[in-house]
C-alpha atoms as a PDB file:
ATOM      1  CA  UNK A   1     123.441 101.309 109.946  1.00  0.00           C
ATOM      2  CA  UNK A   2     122.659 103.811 107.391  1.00  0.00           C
ATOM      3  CA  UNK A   3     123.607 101.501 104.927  1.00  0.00           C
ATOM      4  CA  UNK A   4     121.166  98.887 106.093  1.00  0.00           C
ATOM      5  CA  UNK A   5     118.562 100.919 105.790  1.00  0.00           C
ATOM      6  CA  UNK A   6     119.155 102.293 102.153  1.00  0.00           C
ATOM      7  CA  UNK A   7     119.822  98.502 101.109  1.00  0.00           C
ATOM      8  CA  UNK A   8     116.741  97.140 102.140  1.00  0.00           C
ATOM      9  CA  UNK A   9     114.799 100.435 100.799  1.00  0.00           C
ATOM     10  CA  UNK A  10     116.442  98.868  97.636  1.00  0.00           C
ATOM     11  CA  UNK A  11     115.335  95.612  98.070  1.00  0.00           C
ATOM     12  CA  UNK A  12     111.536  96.743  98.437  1.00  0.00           C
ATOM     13  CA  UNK A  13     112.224  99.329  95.316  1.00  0.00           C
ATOM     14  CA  UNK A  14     113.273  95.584  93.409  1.00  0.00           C
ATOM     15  CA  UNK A  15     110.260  93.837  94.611  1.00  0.00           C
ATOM     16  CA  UNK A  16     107.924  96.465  93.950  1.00  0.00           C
ATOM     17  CA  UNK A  17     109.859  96.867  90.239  1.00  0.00           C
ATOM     18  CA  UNK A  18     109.566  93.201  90.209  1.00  0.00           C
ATOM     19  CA  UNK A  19     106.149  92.338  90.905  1.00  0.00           C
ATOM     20  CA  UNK A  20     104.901  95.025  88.365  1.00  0.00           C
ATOM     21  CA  UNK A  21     106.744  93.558  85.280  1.00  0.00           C
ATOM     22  CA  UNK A  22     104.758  90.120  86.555  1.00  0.00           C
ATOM     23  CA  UNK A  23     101.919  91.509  86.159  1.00  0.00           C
ATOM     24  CA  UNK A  24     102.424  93.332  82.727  1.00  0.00           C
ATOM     25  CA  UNK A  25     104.289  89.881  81.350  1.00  0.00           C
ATOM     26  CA  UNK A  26     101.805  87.568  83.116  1.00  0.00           C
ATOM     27  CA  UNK A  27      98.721  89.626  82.419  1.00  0.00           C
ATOM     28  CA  UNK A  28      97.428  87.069  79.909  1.00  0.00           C
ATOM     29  CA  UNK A  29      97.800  83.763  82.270  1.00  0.00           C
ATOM     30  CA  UNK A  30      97.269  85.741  85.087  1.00  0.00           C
ATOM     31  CA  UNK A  31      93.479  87.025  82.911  1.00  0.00           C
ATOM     32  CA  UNK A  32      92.082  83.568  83.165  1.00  0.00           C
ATOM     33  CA  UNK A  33      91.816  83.515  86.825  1.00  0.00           C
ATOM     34  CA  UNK A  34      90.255  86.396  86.338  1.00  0.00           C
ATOM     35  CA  UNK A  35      87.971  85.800  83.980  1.00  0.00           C
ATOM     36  CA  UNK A  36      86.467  82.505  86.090  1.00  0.00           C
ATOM     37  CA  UNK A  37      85.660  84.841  88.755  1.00  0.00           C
ATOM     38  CA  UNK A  38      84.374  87.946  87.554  1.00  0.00           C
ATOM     39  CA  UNK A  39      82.370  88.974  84.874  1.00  0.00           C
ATOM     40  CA  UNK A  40      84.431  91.186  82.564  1.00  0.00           C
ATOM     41  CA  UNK A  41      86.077  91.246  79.154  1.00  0.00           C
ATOM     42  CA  UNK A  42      89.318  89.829  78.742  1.00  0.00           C
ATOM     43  CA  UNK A  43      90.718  93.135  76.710  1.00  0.00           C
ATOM     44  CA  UNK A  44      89.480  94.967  80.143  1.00  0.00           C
ATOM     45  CA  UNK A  45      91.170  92.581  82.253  1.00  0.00           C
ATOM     46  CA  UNK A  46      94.471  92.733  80.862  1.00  0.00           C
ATOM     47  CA  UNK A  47      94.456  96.015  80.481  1.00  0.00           C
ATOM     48  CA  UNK A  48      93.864  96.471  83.792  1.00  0.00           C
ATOM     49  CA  UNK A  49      96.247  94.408  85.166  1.00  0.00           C
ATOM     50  CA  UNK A  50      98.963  96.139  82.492  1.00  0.00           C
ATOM     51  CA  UNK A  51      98.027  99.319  84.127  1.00  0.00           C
ATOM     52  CA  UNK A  52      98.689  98.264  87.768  1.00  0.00           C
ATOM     53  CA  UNK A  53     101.969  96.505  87.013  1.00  0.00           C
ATOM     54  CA  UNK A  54     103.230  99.833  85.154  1.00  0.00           C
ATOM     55  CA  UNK A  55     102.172 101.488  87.868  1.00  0.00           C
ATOM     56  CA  UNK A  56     104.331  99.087  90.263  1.00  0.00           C
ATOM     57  CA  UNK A  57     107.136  99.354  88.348  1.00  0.00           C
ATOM     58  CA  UNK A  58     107.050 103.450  88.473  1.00  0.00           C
ATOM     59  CA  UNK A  59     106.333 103.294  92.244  1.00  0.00           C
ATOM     60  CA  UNK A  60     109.355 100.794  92.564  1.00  0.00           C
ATOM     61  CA  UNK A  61     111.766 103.635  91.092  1.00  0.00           C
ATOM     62  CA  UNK A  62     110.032 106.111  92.941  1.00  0.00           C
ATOM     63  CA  UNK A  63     111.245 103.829  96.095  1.00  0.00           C
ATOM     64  CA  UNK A  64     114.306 103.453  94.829  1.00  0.00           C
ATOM     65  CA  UNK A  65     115.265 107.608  94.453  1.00  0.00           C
ATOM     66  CA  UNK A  66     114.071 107.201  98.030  1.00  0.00           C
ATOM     67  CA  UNK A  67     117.047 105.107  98.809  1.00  0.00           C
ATOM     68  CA  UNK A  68     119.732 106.869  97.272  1.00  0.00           C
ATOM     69  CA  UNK A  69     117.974 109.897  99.326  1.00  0.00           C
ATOM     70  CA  UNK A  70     118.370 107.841 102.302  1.00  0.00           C
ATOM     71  CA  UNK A  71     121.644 106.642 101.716  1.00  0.00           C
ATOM     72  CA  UNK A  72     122.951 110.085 101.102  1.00  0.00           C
ATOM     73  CA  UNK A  73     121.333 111.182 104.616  1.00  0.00           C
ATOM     74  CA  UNK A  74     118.994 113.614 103.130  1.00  0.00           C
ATOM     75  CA  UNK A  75     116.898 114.931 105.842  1.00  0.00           C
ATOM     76  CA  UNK A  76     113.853 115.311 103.887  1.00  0.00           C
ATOM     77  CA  UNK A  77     113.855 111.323 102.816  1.00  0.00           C
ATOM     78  CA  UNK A  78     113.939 110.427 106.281  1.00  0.00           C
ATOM     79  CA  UNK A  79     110.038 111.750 106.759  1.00  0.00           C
ATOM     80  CA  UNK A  80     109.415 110.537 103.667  1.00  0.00           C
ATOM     81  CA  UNK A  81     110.743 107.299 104.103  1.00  0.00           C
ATOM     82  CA  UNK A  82     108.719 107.414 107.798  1.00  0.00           C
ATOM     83  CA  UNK A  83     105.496 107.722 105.373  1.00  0.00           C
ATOM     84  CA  UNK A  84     106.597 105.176 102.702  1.00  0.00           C
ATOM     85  CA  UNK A  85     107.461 102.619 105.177  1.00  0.00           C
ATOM     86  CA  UNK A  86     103.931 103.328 107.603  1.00  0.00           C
ATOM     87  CA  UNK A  87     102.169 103.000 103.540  1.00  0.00           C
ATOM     88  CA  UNK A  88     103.906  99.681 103.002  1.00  0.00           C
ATOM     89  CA  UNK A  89     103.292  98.289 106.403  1.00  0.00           C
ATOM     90  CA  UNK A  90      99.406  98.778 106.089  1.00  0.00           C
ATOM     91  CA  UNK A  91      99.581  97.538 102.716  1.00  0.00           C
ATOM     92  CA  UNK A  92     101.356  94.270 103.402  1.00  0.00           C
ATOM     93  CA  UNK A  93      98.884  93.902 106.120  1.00  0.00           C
ATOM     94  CA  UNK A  94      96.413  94.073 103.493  1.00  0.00           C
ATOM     95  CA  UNK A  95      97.423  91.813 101.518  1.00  0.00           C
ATOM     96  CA  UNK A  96      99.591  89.121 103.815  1.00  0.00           C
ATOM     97  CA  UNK A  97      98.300  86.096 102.045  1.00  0.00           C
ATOM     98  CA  UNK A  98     100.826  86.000  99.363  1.00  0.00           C
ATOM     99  CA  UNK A  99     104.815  85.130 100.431  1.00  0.00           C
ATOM    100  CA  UNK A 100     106.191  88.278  99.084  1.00  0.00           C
ATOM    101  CA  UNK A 101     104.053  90.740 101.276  1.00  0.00           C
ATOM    102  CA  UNK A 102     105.547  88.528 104.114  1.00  0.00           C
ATOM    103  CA  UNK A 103     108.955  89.741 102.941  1.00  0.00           C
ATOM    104  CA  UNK A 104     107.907  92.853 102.271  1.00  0.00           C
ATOM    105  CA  UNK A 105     106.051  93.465 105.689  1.00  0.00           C
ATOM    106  CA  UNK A 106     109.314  92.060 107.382  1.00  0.00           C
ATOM    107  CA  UNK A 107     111.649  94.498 105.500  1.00  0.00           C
ATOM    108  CA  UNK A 108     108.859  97.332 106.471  1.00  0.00           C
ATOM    109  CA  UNK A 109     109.038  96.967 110.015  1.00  0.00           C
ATOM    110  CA  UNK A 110     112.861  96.809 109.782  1.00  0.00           C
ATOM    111  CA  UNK A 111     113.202 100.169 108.010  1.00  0.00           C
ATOM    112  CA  UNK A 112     111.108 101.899 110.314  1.00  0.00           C
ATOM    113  CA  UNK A 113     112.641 100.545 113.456  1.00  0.00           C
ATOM    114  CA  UNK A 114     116.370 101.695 112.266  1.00  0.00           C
ATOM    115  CA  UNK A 115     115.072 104.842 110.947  1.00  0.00           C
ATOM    116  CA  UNK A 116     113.703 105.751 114.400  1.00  0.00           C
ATOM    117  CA  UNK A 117     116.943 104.631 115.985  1.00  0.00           C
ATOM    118  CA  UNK A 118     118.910 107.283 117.869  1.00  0.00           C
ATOM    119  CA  UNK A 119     122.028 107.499 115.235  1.00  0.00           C
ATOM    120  CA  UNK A 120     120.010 107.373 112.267  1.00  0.00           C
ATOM    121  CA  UNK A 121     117.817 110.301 113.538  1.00  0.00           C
ATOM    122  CA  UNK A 122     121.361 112.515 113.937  1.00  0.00           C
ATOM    123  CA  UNK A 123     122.558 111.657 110.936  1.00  0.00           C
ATOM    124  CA  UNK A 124     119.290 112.757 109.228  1.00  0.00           C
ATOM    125  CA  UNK A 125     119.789 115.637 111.419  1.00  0.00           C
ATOM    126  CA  UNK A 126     116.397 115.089 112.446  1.00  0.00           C
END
């Protein structure tokens, strides 16, 4: 069970990781949609968008010591995880329109339920 839950901690650390390094490769293409809707420069733009996928990608490994926290049954990583996973659940509501926060929302709700669960709780000793 434990297992479970530090796996798909992982998996949210890799999409996270993931979707940043999209947005610092693809921040060119991506700058043209952009740029058709709003009324910026394109240095600002991309920029911009560099910034928030670097900032994805150092969240994502943030996640990710989160998961070896979890897997090692670190009490304080299971509040912390409580907090991440309540964060990520709001913030896939937020943005549900694209596929991934569907994934993302799904592996969410999953993490919290099994973190709440009765064996996971002693093992955290919480």
């Amino acid at each position: 069970m434990i297992t479970i839950v530090s796996v798909l901690t992982m998996i949210s650390a890799l999409i996270v990781m993931a979707m940043g390094a999209l947005l610092v490769a693809g921040a060119d293409s991506i700058t043209d949609a952009i740029l058709d809707q709003a009324d910026i420069s394109r240095d600002d733009a991309e920029g911009a968008l560099e910034i928030a996928g670097a900032i994805a990608v150092v969240v994502g490994l943030i996640i990710l010591g989160i998961a070896v926290g979890l897997y090692k049954g670190i009490t304080v990583f299971w509040y912390i995880g409580v907090i991440i996973y309540l964060l990520c659940i709001v913030g896939s509501l937020v943005t549900i329109s694209s596929g991934i926060s569907v994934v993302e929302l799904v592996i969410c709700i999953v993490v919290l339920y099994y973190l709440f669960r009765p064996n996971v709780k002693e093992f955290f000793k919480v």
